[in-house]
C-alpha atoms as a PDB file:
ATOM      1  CA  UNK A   1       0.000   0.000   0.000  1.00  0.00           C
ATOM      2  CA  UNK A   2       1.187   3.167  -0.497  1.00  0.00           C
ATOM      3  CA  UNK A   3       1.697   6.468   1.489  1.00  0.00           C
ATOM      4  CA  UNK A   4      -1.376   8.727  -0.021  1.00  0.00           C
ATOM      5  CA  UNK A   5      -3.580   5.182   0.337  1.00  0.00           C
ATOM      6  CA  UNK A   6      -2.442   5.010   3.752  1.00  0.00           C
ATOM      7  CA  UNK A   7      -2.846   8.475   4.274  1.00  0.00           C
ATOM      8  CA  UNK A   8      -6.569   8.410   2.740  1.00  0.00           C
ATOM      9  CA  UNK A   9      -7.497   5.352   5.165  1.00  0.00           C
ATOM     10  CA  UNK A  10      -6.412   7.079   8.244  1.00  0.00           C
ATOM     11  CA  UNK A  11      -8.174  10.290   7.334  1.00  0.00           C
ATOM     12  CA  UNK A  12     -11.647   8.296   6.634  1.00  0.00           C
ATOM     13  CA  UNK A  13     -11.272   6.295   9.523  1.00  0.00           C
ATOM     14  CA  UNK A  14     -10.727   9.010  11.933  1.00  0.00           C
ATOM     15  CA  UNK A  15     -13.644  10.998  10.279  1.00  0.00           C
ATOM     16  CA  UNK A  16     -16.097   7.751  11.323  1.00  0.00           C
ATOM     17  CA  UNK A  17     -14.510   7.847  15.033  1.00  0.00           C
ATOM     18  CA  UNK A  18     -15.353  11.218  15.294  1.00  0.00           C
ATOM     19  CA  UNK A  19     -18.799  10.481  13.927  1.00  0.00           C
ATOM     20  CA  UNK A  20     -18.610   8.271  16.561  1.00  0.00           C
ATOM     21  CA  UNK A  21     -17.848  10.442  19.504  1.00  0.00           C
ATOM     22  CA  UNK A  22     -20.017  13.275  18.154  1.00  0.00           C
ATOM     23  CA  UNK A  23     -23.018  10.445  18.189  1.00  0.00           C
ATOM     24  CA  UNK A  24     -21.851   9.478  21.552  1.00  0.00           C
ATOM     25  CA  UNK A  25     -22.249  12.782  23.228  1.00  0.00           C
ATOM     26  CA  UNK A  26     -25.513  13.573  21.376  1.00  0.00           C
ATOM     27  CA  UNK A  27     -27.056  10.266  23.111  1.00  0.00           C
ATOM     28  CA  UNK A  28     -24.987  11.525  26.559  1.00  0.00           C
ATOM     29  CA  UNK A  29     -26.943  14.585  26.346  1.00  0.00           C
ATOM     30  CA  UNK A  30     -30.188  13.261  25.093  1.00  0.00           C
ATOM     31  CA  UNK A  31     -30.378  10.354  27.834  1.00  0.00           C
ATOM     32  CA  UNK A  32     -28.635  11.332  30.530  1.00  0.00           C
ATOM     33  CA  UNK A  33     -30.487  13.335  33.454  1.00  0.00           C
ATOM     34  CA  UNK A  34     -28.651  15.128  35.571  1.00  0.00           C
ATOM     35  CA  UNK A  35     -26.030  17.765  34.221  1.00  0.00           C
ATOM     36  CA  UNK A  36     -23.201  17.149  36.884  1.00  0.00           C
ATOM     37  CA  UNK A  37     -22.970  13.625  35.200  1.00  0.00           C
ATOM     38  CA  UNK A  38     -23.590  14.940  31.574  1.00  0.00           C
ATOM     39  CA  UNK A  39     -20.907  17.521  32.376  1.00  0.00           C
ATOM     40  CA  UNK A  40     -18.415  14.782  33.488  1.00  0.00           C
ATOM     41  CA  UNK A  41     -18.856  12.661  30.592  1.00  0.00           C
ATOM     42  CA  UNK A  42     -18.468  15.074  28.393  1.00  0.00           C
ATOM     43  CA  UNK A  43     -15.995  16.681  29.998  1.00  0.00           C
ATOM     44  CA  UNK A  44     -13.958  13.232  29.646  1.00  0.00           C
ATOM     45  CA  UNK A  45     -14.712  13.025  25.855  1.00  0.00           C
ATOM     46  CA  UNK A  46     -13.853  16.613  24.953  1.00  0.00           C
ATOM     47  CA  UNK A  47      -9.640  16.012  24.685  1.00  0.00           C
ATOM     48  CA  UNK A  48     -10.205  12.323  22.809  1.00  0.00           C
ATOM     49  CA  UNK A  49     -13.014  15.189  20.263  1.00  0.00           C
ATOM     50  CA  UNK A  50     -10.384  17.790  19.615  1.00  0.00           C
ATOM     51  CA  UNK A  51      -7.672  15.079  19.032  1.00  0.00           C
ATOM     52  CA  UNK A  52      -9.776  12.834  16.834  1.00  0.00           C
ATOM     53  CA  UNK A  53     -10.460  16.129  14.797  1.00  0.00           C
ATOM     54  CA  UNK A  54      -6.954  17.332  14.698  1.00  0.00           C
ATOM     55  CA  UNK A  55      -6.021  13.920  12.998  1.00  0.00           C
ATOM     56  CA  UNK A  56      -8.663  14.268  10.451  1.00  0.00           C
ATOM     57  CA  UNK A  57      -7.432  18.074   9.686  1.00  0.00           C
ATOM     58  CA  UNK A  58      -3.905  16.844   9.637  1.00  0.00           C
ATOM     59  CA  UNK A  59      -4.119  13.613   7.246  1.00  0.00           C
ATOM     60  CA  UNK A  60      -6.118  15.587   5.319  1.00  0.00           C
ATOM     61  CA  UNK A  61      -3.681  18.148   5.075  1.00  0.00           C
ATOM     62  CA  UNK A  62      -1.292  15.867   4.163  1.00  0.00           C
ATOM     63  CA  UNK A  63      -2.725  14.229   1.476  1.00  0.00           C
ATOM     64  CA  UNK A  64      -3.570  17.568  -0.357  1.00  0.00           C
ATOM     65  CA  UNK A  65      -0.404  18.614  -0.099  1.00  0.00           C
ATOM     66  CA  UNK A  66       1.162  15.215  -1.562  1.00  0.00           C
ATOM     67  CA  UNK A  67      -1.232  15.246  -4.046  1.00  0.00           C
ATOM     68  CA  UNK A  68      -0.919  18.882  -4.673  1.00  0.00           C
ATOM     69  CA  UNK A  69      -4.789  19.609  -4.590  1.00  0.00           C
ATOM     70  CA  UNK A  70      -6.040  22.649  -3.279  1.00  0.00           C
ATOM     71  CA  UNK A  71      -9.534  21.952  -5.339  1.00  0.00           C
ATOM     72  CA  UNK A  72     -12.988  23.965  -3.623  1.00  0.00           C
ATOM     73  CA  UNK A  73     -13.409  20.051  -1.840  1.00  0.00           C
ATOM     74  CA  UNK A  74     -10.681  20.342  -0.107  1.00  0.00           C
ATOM     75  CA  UNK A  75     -11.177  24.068   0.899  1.00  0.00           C
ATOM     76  CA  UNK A  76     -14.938  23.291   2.566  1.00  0.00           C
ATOM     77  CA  UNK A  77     -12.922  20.097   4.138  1.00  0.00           C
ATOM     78  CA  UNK A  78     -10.444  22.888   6.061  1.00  0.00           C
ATOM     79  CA  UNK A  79     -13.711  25.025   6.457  1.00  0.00           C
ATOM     80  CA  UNK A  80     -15.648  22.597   7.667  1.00  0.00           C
ATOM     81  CA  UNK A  81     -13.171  21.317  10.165  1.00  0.00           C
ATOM     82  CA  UNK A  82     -12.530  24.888  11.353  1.00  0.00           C
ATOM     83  CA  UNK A  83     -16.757  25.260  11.875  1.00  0.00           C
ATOM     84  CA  UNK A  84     -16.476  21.759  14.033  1.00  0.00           C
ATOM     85  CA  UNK A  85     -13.886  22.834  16.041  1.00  0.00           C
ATOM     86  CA  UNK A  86     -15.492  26.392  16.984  1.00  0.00           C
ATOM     87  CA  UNK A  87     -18.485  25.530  17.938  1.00  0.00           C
ATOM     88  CA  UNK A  88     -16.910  22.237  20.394  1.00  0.00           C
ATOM     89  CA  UNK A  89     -15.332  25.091  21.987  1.00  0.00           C
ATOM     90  CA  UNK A  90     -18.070  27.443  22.390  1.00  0.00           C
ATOM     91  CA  UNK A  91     -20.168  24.471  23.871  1.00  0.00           C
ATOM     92  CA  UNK A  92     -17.637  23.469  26.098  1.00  0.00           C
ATOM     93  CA  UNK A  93     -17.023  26.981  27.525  1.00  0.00           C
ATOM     94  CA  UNK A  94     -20.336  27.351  28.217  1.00  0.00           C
ATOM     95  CA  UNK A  95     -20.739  24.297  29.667  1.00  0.00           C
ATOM     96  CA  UNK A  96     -18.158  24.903  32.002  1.00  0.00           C
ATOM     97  CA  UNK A  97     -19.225  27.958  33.532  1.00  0.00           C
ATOM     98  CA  UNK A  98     -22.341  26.437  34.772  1.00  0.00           C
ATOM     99  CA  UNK A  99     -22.752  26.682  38.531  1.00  0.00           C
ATOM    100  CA  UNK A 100     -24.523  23.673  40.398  1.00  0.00           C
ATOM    101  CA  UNK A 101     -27.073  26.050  41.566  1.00  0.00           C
ATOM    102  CA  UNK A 102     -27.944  27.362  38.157  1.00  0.00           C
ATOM    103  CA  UNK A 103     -30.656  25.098  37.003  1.00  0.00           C
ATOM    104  CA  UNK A 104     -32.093  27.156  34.390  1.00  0.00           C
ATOM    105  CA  UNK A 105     -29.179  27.469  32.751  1.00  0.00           C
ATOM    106  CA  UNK A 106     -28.398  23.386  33.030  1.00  0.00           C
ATOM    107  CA  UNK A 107     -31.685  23.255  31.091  1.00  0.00           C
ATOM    108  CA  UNK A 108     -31.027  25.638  28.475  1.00  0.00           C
ATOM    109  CA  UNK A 109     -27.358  24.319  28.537  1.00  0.00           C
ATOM    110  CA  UNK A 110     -29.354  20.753  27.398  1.00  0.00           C
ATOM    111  CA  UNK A 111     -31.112  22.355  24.340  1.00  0.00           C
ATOM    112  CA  UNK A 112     -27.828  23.940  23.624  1.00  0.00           C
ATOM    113  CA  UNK A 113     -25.864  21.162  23.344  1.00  0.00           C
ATOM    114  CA  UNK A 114     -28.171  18.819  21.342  1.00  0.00           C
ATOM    115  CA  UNK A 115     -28.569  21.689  18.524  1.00  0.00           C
ATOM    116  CA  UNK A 116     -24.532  21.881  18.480  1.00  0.00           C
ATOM    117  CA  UNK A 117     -24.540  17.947  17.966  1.00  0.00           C
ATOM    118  CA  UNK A 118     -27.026  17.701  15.240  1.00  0.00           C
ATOM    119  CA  UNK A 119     -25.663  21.077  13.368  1.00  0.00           C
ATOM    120  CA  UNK A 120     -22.024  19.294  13.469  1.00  0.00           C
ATOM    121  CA  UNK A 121     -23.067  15.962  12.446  1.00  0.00           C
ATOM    122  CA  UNK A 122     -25.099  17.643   9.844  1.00  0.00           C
ATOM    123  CA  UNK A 123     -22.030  19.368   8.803  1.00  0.00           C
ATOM    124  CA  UNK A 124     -19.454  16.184   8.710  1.00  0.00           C
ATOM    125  CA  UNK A 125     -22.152  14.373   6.744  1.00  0.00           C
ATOM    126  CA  UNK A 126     -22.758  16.765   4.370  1.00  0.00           C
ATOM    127  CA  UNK A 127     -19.117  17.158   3.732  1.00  0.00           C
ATOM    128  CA  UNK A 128     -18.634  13.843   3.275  1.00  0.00           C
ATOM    129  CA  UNK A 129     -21.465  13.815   0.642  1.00  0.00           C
ATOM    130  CA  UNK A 130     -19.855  16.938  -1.387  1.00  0.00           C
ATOM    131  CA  UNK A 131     -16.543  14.997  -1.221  1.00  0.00           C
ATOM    132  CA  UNK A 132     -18.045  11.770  -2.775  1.00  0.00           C
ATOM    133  CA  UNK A 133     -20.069  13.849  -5.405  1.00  0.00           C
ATOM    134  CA  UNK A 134     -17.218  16.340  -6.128  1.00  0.00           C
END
């Protein structure tokens, strides 16, 4: 096998972990009552996210730049990637500034954080569509 296949493998195989993960803390949020406990699982899952994402951004990276390919795929890959990794931090930063007192804002925290699952698993599935039609 060679490098860019290797390369190539790695990238779509850390793309479906991170589908994974991203699915993962959709159903922590979703079935989990109590935010103190949805707080520490996520809380646990948040370094193995970012990392998991950084690999994808970086094999990518490195098979464009073997191949040379800068093409508008590849661009909405890096964009796409960025959009991911923003709003994982905003969620996380507002998660963590929660008090134990401040129920309404566990609540709303909730309703938060299932709308930043769905939008990013929206967005890694439709970029994984425009990369298989483009």
């Amino acid at each position: 096998m060679d490098f860019v296949a290797t390369a190539i493998y790695a990238h779509v195989f850390t793309i479906y972990l991170l589908l994974g993960i991203m699915v993962f803390n959709y159903y922590t949020v979703l079935n989990i009552n109590g935010f103190v406990d949805i707080a520490q699982r996520l809380r646990k899952m948040t370094p193995a996210y970012h990392g998991l994402n950084f690999t994808a951004a970086y094999t990518g990276a490195i098979v464009a730049a073997y191949s040379h390919d800068l093409s508008p795929t590849v661009i909405f890959m890096i964009i796409s990637t960025l959009v991911i990794m923003i709003l994982e931090i905003k969620r996380y930063k507002k998660m963590r500034v929660i008090r134990s007192t401040d129920l309404q804002e566990q609540e709303d925290f909730v309703i938060y954080a299932k709308k930043i699952y769905l939008i990013e698993v929206s967005v890694l599935i439709f970029t994984f569509v425009i990369s298989k039609i483009f």
